[in-house]
Protein backbone atom coordinates (compact mmCIF):
# COMPACT_ATOMS: atom_id res chain seq x y z
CA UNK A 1 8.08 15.68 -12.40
CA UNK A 2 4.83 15.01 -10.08
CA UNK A 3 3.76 16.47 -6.85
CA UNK A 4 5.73 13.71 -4.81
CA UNK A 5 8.72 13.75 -6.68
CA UNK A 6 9.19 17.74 -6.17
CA UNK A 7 8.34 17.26 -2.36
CA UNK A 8 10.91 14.78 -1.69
CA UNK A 9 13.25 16.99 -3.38
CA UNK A 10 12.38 20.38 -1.74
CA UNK A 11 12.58 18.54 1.90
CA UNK A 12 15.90 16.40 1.45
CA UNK A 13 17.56 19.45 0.59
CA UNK A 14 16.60 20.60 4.00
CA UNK A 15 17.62 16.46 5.13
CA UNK A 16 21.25 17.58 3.83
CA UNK A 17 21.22 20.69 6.06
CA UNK A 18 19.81 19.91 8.94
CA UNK A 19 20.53 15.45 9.40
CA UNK A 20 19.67 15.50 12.82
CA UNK A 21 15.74 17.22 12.53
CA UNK A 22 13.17 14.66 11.78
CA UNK A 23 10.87 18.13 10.54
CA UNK A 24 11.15 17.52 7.06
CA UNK A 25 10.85 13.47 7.60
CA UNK A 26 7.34 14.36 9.22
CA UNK A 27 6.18 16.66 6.30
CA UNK A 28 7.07 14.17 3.60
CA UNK A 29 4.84 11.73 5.85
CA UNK A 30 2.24 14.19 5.66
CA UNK A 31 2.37 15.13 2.27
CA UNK A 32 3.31 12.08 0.19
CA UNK A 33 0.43 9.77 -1.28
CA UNK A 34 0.80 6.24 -0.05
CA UNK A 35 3.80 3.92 -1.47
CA UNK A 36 7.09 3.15 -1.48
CA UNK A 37 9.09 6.95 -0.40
CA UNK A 38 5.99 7.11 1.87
CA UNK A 39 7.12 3.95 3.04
CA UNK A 40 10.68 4.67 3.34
CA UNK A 41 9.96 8.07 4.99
CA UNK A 42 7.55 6.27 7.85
CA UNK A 43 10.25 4.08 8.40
CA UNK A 44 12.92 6.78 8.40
CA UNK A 45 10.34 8.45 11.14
CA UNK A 46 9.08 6.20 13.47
CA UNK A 47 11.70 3.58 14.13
CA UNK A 48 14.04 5.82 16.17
CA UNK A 49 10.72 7.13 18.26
CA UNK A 50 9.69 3.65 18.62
CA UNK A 51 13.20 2.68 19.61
CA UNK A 52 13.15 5.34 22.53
CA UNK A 53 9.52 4.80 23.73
CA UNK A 54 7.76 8.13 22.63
CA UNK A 55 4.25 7.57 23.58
CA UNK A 56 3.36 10.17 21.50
CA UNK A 57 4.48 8.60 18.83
CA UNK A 58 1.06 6.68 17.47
CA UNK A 59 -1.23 10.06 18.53
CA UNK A 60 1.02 11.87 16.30
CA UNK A 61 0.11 10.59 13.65
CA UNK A 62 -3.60 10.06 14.16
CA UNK A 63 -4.26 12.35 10.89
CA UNK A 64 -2.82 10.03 9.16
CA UNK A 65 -6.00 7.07 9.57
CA UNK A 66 -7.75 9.42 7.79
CA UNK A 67 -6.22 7.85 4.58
CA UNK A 68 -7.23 4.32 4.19
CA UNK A 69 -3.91 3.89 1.91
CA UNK A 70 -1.39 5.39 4.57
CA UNK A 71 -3.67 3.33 7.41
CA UNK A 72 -2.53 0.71 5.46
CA UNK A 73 1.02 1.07 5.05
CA UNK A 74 1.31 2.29 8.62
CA UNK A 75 -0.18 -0.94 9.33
CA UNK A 76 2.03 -2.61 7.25
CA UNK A 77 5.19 -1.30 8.67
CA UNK A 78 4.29 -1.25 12.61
């Protein structure tokens, strides 16, 4: 089992608890490496901000660019 595979299952254990926090949809954004459940998890994070009109939303995850890979796929999904 690698690094991502244990953090996706540590924090959707916490999904199945808590459905409505997007806490542990955040951390998995910040702590996978860039591909598909990073993907998924994005997704899964900034659609329903986008949806509402959270201006935050893009400055949030500024830390993000830092990655060329997750620039990318952030790219790629917006």
């Amino acid at each position: 089992m690698n690094d991502d595979e244990k953090v996706l299952e540590i924090l959707n254990k916490y999904e199945e608890v808590l459905p409505k926090s997007n806490t542990h949809t955040r951390l998995a954004i910040d702590l996978l490496k860039a591909g598909p459940a990073f993907e998924q998890k994005l997704i899964k994070f900034v659609r329903p901000l986008i949806i509402k009109g959270v201006p935050s939303t893009i400055n949030d995850m500024r830390k993000l660019y830092q990655d060329a890979d997750k620039a990318a796929a952030i790219g790629k999904v917006l």
